[in-house]
Protein backbone atom coordinates (compact mmCIF):
# COMPACT_ATOMS: atom_id res chain seq x y z
CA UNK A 1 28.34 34.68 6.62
CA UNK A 2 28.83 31.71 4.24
CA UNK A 3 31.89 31.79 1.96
CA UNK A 4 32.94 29.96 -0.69
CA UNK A 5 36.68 29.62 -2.55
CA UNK A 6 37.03 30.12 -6.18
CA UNK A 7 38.05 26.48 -6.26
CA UNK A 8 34.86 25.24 -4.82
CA UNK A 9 32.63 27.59 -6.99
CA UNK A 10 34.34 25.79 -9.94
CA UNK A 11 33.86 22.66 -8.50
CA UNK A 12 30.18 23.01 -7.59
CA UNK A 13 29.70 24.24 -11.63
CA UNK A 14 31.28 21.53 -13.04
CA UNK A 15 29.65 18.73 -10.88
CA UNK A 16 25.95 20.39 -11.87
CA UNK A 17 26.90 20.39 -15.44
CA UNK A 18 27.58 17.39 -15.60
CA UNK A 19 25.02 16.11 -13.64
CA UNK A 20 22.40 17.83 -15.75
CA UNK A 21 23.66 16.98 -19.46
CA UNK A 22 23.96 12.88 -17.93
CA UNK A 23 20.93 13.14 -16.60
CA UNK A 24 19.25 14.44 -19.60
CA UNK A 25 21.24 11.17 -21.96
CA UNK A 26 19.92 9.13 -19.33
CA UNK A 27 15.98 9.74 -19.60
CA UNK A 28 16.71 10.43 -23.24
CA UNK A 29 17.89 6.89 -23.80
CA UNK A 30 15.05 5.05 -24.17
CA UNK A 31 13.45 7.10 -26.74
CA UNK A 32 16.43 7.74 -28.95
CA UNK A 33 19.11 10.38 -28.34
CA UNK A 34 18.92 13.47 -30.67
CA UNK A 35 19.79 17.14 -30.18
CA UNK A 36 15.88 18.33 -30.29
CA UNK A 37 15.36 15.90 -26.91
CA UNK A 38 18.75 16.83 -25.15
CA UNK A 39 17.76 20.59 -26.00
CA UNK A 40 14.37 20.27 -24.50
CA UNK A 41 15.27 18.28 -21.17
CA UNK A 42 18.89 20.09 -20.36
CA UNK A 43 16.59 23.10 -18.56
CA UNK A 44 14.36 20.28 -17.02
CA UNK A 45 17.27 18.11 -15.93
CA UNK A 46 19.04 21.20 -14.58
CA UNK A 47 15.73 22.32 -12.68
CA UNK A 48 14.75 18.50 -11.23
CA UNK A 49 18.23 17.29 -10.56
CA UNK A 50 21.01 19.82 -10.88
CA UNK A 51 18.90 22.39 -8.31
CA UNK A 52 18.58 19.66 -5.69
CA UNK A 53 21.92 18.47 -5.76
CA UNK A 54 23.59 21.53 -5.17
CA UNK A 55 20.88 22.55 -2.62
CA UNK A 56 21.39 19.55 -1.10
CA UNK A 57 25.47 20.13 -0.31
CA UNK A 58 24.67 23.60 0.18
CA UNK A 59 22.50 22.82 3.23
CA UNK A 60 25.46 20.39 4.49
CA UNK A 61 27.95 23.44 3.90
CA UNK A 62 25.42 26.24 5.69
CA UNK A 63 24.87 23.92 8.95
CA UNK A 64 28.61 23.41 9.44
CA UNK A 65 29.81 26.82 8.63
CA UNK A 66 26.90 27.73 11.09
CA UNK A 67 28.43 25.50 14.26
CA UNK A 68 31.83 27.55 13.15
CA UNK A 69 33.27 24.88 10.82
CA UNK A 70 35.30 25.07 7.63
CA UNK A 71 33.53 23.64 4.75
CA UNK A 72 33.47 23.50 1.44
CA UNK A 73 32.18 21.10 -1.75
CA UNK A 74 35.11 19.29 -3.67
CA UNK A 75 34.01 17.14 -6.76
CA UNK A 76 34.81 13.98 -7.10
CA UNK A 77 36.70 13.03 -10.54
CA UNK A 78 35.92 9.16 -10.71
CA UNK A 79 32.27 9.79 -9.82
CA UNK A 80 32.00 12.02 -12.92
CA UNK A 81 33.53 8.92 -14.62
CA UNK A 82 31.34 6.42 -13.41
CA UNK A 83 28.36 8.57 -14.39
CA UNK A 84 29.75 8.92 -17.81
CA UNK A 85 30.27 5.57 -18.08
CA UNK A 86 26.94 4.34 -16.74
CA UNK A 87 24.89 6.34 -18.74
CA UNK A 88 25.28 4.19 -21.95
CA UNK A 89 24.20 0.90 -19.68
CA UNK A 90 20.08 2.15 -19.31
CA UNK A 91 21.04 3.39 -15.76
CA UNK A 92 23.01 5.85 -13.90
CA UNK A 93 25.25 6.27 -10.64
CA UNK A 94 26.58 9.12 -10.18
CA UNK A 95 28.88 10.74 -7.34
CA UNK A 96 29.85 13.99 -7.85
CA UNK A 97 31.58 15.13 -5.06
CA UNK A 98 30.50 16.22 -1.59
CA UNK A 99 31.08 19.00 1.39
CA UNK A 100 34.01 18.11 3.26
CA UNK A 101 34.38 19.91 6.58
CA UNK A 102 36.42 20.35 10.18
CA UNK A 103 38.40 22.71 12.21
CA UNK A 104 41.72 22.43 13.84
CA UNK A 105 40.78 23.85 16.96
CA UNK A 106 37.95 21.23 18.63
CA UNK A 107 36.04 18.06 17.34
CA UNK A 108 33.24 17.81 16.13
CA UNK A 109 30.64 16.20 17.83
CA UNK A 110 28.07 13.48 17.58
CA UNK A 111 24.85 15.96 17.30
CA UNK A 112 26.73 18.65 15.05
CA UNK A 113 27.83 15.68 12.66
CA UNK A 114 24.15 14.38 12.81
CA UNK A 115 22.43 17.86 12.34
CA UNK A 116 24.96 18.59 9.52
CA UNK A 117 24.01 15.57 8.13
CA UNK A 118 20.42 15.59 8.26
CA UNK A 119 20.58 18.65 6.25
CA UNK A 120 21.24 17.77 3.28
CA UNK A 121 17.94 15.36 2.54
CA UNK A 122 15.90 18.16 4.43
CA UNK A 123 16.66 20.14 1.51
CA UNK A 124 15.52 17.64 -0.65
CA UNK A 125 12.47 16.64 1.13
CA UNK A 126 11.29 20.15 1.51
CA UNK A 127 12.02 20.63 -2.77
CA UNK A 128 10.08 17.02 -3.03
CA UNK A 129 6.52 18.85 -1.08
CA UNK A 130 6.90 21.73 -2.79
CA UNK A 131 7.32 19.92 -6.39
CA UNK A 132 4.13 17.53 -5.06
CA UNK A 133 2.43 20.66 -4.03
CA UNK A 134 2.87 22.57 -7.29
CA UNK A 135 2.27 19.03 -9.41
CA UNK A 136 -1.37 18.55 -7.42
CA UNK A 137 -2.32 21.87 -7.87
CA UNK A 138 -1.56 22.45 -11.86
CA UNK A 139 -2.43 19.06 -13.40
CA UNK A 140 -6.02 20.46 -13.40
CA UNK A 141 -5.05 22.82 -15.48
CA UNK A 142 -3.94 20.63 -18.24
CA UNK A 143 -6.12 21.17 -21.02
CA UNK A 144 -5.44 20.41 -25.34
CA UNK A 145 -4.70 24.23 -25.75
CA UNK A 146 -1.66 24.39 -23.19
CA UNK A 147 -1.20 20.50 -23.51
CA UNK A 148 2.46 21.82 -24.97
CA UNK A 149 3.65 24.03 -21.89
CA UNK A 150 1.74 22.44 -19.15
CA UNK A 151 3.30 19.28 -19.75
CA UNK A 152 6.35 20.30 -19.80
CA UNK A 153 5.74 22.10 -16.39
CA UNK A 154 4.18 19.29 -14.81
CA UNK A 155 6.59 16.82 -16.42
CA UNK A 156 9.33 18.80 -14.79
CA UNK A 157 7.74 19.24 -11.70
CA UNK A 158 6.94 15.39 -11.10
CA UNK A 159 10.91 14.39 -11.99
CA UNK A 160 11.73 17.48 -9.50
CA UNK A 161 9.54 15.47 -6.97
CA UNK A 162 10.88 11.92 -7.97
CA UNK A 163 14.73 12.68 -8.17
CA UNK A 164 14.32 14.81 -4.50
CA UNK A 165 12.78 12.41 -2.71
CA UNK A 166 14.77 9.48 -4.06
CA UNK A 167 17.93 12.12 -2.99
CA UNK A 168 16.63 12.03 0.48
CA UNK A 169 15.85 8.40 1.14
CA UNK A 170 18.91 7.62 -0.77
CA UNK A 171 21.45 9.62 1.06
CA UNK A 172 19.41 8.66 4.70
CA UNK A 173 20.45 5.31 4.44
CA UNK A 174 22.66 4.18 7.71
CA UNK A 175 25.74 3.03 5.60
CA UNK A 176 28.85 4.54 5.56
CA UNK A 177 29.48 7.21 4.38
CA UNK A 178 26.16 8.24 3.47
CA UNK A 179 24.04 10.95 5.55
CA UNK A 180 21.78 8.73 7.53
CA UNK A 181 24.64 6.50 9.12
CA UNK A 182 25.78 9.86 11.01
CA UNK A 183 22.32 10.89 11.75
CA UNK A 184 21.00 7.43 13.32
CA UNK A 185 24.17 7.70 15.82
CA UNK A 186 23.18 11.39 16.94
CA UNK A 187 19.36 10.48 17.26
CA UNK A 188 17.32 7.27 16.34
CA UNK A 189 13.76 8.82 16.36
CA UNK A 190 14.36 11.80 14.48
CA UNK A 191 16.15 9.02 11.72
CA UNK A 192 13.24 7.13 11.77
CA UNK A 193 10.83 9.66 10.94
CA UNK A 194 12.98 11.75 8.33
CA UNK A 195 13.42 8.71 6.24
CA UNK A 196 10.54 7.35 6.87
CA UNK A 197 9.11 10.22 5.16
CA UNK A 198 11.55 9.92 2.13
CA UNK A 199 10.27 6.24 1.98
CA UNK A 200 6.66 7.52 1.29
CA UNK A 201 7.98 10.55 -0.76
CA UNK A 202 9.50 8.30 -3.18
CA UNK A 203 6.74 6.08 -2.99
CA UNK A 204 4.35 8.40 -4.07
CA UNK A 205 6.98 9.65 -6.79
CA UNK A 206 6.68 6.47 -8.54
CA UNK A 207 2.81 6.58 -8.55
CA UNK A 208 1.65 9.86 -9.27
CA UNK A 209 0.38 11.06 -12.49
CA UNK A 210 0.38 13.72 -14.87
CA UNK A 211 -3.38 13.99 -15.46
């Protein structure tokens, strides 16, 4: 059964709060900040990036509380900061916290580390397909009477697809402390081909089209 402490439940809210409302300033930017913009992208900021971050620690937490571990998400104050004060600059990096987990009784080892790891950008590759999926099969459908709603739809799906699969080949890169350092020392090939996958994900993200 997967738990979580009140703490971390508060934790998890304000890290996807604030992710979503900096995220929103940030694609905002270019074209002028003004309540009628942050309005309409808060709900597509909190579906593209605020879902896959938290589904992203979330599959880190399930994994290790599945080998028997404690773990839980703690947020990290001076990421918050740095994403507050990046925003402003045209870009943003942001570290909210992360999934911390162990157990006094045994060690854990290199293959439950790895799989633990690996979960994370799973989650976020799977979200990517699914938001490339769902973008392929409803541009189509984009016509001048539901140019208004279908745009939004597909413009929501395509930053879903774009911030997921950056998530994935971001987090799967072998430096420390990121994801992919712990899952290249449990098992090269399966590294290889999981970000190698992200790689064209992300690719992709950066090519495809509304219409």
């Amino acid at each position: 059964m997967i738990t979580f402490s009140r703490e971390e439940i508060r934790d998890i809210t304000i890290a996807v709060i604030a992710l979503t409302v900096l995220y929103s300033l940030s694609v905002t930017r270019p074209f002028g900040w003004s309540v009628d913009s942050l309005l309409l992208f808060l709900p597509i900021s909190f579906i593209a990036v605020g879902l896959g971050f938290i589904l992203h620690e979330l599959g880190h937490k399930v994994v290790a509380q599945r080998f028997g571990f404690f773990s839980e998400f703690r947020k990290w104050n001076y990421g918050l900061i740095l994403g507050l004060l990046t925003v402003p600059l045209g870009f943003m990096i942001f570290a909210p916290g992360a999934v911390y987990f162990g157990s006094y009784g045994r060690m854990v080892t290199d293959e439950e580390n790895g799989k633990i790891s690996i979960a994370g950008p799973i989650v976020n590759i799977v979200l990517a397909l699914i938001a490339l999926f769902l973008t392929l099969s409803l541009r189509s459908y984009l016509t001048m009477e539901n140019a208004g709603m279908m745009y939004i739809v597909l413009l929501t799906l395509v930053l879903t697809f774009n911030v997921n699969s950056f998530l994935a080949l971001f987090n799967l890169l072998p430096i420390p402390p990121l994801d992919g350092s712990k899952v290249i020392q449990w098992n090269l090939p399966i590294y290889i081909i999981t970000i190698a996958v992200a790689g064209i994900l992300t690719y992709m993200s950066y090519t495809i089209t509304l219409i």
